[in-house]
Protein backbone atom coordinates (compact mmCIF):
# COMPACT_ATOMS: atom_id res chain seq x y z
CA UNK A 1 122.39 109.98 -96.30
CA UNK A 2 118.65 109.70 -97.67
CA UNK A 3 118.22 113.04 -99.45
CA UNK A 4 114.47 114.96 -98.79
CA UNK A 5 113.25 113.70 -102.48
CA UNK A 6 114.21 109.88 -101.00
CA UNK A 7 112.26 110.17 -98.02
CA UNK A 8 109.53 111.98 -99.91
CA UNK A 9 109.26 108.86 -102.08
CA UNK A 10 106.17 106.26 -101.79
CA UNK A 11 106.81 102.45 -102.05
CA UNK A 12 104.14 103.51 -105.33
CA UNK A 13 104.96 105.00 -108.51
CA UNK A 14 105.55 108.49 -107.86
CA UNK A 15 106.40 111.66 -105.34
CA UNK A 16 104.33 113.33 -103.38
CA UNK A 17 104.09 116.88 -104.31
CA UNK A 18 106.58 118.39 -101.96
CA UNK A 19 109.20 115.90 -103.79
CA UNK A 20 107.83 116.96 -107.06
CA UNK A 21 108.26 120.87 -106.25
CA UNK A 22 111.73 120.18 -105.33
CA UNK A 23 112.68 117.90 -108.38
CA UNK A 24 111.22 120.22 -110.86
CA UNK A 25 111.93 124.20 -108.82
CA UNK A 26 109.03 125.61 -108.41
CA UNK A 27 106.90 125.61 -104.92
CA UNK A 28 104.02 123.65 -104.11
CA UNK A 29 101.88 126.25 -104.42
CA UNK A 30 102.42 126.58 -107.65
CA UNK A 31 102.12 122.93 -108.52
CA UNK A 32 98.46 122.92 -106.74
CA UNK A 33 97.14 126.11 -109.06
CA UNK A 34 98.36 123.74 -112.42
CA UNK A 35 96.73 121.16 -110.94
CA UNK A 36 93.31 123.13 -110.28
CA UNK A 37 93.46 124.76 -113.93
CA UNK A 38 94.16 121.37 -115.45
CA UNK A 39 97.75 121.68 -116.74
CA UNK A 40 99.50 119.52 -114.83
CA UNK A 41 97.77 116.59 -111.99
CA UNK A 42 99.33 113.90 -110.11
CA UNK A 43 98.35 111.29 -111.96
CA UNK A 44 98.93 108.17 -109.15
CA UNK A 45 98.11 107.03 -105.72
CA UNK A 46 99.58 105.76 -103.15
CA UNK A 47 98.13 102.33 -101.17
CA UNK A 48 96.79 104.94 -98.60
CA UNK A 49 95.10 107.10 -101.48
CA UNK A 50 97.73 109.98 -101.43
CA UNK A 51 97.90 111.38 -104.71
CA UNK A 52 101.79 111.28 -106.29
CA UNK A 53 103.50 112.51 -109.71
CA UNK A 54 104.65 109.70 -111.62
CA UNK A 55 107.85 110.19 -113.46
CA UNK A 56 105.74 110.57 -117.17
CA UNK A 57 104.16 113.85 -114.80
CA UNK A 58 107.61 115.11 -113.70
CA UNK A 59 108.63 115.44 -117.33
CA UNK A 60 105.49 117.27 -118.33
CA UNK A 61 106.43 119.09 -115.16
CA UNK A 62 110.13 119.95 -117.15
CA UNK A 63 108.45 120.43 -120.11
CA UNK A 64 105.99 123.10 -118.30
CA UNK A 65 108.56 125.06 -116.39
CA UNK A 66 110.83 125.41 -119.82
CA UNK A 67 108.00 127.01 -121.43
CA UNK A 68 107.13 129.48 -118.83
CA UNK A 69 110.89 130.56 -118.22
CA UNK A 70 110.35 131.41 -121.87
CA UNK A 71 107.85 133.65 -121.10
CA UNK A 72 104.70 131.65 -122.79
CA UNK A 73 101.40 132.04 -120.30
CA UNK A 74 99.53 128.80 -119.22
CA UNK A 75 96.91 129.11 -121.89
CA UNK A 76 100.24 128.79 -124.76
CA UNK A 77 101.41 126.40 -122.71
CA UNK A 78 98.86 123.60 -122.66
CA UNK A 79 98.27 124.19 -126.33
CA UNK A 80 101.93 123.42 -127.14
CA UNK A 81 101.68 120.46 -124.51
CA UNK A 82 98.21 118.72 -125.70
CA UNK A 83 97.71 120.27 -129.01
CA UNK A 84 98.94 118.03 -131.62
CA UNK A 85 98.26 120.35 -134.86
CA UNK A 86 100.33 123.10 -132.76
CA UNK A 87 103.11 124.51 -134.75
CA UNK A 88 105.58 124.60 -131.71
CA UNK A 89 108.39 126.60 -133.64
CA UNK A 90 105.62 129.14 -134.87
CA UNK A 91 104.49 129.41 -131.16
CA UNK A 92 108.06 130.36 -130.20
CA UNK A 93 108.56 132.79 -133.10
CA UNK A 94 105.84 134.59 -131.83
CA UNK A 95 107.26 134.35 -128.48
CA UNK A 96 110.47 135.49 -129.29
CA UNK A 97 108.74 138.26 -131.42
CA UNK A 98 107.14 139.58 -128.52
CA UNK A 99 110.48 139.55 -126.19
CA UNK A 100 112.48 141.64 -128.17
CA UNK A 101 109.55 143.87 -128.26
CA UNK A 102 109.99 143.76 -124.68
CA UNK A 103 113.35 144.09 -124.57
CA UNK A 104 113.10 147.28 -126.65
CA UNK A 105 110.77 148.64 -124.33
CA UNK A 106 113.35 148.24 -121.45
CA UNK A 107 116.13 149.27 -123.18
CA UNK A 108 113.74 152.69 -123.47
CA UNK A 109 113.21 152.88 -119.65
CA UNK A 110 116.89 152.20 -119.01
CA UNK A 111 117.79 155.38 -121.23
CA UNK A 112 115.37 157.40 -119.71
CA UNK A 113 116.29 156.18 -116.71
CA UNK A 114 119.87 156.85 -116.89
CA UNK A 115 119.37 160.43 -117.67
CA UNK A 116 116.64 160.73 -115.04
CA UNK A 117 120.00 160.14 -113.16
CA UNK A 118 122.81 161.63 -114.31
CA UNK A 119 120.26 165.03 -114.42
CA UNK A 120 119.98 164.78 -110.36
CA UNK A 121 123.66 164.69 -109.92
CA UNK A 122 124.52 167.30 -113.46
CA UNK A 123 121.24 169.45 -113.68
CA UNK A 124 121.72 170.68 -116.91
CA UNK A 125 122.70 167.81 -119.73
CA UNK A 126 124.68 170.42 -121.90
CA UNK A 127 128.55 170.50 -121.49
CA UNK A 128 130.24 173.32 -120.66
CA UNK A 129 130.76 174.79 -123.93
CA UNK A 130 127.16 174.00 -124.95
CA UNK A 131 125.85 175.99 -121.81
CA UNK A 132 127.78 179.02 -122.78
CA UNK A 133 126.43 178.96 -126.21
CA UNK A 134 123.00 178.35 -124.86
CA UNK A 135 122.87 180.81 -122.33
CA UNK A 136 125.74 183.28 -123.33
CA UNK A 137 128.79 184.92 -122.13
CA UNK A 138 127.92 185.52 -118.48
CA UNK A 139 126.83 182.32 -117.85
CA UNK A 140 128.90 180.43 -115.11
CA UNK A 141 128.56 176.18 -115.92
CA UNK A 142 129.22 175.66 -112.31
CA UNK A 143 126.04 177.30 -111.25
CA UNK A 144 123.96 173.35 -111.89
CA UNK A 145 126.57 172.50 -110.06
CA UNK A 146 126.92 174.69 -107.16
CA UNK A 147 122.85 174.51 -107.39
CA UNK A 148 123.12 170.31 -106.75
CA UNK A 149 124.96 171.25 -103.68
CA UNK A 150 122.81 173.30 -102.03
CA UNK A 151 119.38 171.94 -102.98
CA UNK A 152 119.78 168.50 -103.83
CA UNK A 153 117.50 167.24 -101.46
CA UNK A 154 115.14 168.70 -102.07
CA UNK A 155 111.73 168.58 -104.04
CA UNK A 156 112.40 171.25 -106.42
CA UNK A 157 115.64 170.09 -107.61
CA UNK A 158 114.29 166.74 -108.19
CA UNK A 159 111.17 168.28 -110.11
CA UNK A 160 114.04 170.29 -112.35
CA UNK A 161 116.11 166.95 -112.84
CA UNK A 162 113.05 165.35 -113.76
CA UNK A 163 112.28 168.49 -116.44
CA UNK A 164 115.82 169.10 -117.21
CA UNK A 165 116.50 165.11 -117.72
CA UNK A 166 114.42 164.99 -121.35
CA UNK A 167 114.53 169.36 -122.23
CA UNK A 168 116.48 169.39 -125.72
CA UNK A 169 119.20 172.45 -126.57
CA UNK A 170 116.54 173.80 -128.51
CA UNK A 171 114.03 173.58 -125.75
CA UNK A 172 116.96 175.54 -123.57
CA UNK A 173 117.78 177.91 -126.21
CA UNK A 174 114.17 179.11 -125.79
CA UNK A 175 114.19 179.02 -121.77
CA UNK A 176 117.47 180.90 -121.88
CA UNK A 177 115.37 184.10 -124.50
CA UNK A 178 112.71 184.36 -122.18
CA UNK A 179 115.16 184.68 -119.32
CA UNK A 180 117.23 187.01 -121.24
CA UNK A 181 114.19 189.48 -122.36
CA UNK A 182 112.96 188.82 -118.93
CA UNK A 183 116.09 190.90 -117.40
CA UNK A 184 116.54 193.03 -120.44
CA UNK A 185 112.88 194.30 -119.12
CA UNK A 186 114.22 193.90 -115.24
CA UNK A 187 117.05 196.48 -116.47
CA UNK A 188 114.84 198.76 -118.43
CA UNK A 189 112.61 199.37 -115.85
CA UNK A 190 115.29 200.25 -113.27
CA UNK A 191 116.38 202.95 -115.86
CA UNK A 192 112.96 204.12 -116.55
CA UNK A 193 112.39 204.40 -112.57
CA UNK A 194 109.65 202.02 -112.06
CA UNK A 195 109.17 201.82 -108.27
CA UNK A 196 109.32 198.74 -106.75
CA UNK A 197 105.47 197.91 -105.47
CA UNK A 198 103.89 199.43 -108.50
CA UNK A 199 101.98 197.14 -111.10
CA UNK A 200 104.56 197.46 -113.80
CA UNK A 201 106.80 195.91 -111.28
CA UNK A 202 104.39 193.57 -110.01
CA UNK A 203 103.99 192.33 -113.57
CA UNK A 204 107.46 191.58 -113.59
CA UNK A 205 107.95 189.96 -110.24
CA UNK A 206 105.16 187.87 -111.83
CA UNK A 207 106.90 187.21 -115.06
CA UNK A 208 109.69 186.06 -112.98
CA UNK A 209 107.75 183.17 -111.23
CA UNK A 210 105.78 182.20 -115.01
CA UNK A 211 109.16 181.45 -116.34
CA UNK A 212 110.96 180.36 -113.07
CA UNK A 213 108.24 177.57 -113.50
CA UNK A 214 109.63 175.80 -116.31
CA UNK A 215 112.44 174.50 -113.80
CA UNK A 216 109.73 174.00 -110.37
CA UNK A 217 106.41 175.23 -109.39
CA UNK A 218 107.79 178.41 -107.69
CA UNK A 219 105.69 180.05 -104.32
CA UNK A 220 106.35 183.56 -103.51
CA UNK A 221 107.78 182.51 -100.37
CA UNK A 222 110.34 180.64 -102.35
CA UNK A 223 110.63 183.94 -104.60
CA UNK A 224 111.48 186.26 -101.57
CA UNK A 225 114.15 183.77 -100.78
CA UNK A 226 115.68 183.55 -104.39
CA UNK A 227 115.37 187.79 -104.31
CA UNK A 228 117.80 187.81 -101.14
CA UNK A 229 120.07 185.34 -102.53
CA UNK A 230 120.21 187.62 -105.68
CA UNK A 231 121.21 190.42 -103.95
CA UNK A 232 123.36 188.80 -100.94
CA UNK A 233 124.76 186.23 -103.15
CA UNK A 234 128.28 187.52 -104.81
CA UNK A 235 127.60 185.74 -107.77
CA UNK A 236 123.71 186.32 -108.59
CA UNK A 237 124.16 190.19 -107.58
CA UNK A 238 127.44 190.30 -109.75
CA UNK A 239 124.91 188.93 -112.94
CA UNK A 240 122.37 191.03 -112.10
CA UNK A 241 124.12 194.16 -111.35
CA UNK A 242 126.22 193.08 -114.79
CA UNK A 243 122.66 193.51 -116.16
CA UNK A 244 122.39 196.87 -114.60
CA UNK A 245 123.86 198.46 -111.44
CA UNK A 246 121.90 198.29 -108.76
CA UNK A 247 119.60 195.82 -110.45
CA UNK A 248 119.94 193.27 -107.86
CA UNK A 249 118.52 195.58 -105.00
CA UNK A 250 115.84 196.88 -106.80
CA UNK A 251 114.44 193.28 -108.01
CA UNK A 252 114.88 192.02 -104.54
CA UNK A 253 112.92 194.82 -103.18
CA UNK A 254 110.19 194.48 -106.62
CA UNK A 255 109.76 190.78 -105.21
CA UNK A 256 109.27 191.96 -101.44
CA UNK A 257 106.51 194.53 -102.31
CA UNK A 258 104.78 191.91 -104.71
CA UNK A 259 104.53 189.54 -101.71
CA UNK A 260 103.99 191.81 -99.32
CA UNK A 261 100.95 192.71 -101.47
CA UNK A 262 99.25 189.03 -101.13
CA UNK A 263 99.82 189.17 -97.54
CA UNK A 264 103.35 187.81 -97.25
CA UNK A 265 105.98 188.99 -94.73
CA UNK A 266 109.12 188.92 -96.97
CA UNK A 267 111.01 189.68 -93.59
CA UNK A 268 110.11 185.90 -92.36
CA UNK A 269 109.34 183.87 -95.55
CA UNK A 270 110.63 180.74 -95.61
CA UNK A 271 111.43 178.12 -98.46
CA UNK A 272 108.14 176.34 -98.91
């Protein structure tokens, strides 16, 4: 059978440039932008005034699709082709140089990457015993998890992965003292009677959302939902009424009055 290359072949000295794409793998496209930057022309004709690669243009062909598989631009590569002072080796050094640059610099995004990912499925990149250190005794390591479950779909979990992915234990440590002062102040204020509505429990509700933000941009809609899930929720009324009793129900009512104050219904806020 005459193979496509055969049939592509003149009675001349060369192919035609659908033979040559073929012989060489690369399209004809590319073949006709070498040709109009002056790297690589058919250099015969056929009887009928085609123009045709002979085979002397097929190997600089080779030689020109080596060189760009390793990575060298068109500029590099005529030098190393017509060049005759070019220090070929040197020109690959410098290649090769640059490569494992490169492949540094992927290696990098592949790391950062990874833990972009395992962050969306884990949330928090601390094991077990590292979260209880961080965050102390009453902290419960399936909460991330538990957390994923629920709102893994959704923007704000992937805006905490995204935080969470790269946040060091230090960086948590801190996070987990602002929370902690944050409800030693929730709990004082329930003991000294602060009414929910007033500004010293505004200031709080406010608090609340400044460092809520270090995990997602927080609304107050989305704050009058996280106050009912503290209080409905058997294990976020359990901390906070560990914290003090009653200390759910007040906070959920602080957060109401706060956005009822800027015009929000806490009785039909929704998460957005």
């Amino acid at each position: 059978m005459v193979s496509m290359v055969e049939r592509e072949r003149d009675t001349g000295d060369g192919v035609t440039v659908g033979a040559a794409a073929g012989l060489v793998g690369v399209t004809v496209r590319t073949l006709h932008h070498w040709d109009e930057v002056g790297l690589a022309s058919p250099s015969a004709r056929t009887a009928a005034g085609y123009r045709q690669y002979t085979d002397a243009d097929l190997r600089r062909l080779r030689r020109i699709v080596v060189y760009r598989e390793a990575g060298l631009g068109l500029d590099a590569v005529r030098e190393v082709l017509d060049d005759r002072t070019a220090e070929i080796g040197a020109t690959l050094r410098e290649q090769r140089a640059r490569l494992a640059e490169r492949i540094r610099d992927l290696r990098r995004h592949d790391e950062r990457l990874e833990r972009m990912i395992e962050a969306h499925e884990r949330g928090i990149l601390l094991d077990d015993e590292a979260q209880s250190e961080v965050f102390g005794a009453g902290w419960d390591a399936r909460w991330p998890r538990q957390a994923r479950v629920v709102w893994g779909g959704s923007a704000q979990w992937a805006q905490f992965a995204e935080q969470a992915a790269f946040r060091t234990r230090e960086q948590w440590q801190s996070l987990s003292a602002s929370m902690s002062a944050l409800q030693f102040d929730l709990g004082d204020a329930l003991d000294r009677g602060v009414v929910p509505g007033s500004p010293e429990a505004d200031a709080l509700v406010e608090r609340h959302r400044e460092v809520f933000s270090h995990f997602f941009p927080l609304t107050r809609r989305m704050q009058v939902c996280l106050g009912r899930m503290f209080e409905s929720d058997p294990g976020f009324s359990a901390h906070y009424d560990g914290i003090r009793a009653g200390l759910a129900s007040w906070f959920r009512r602080s957060i109401d009055e706060c956005a009822r104050a800027h015009g929000i219904d806490p009785e039909t806020a929704t998460w957005r």
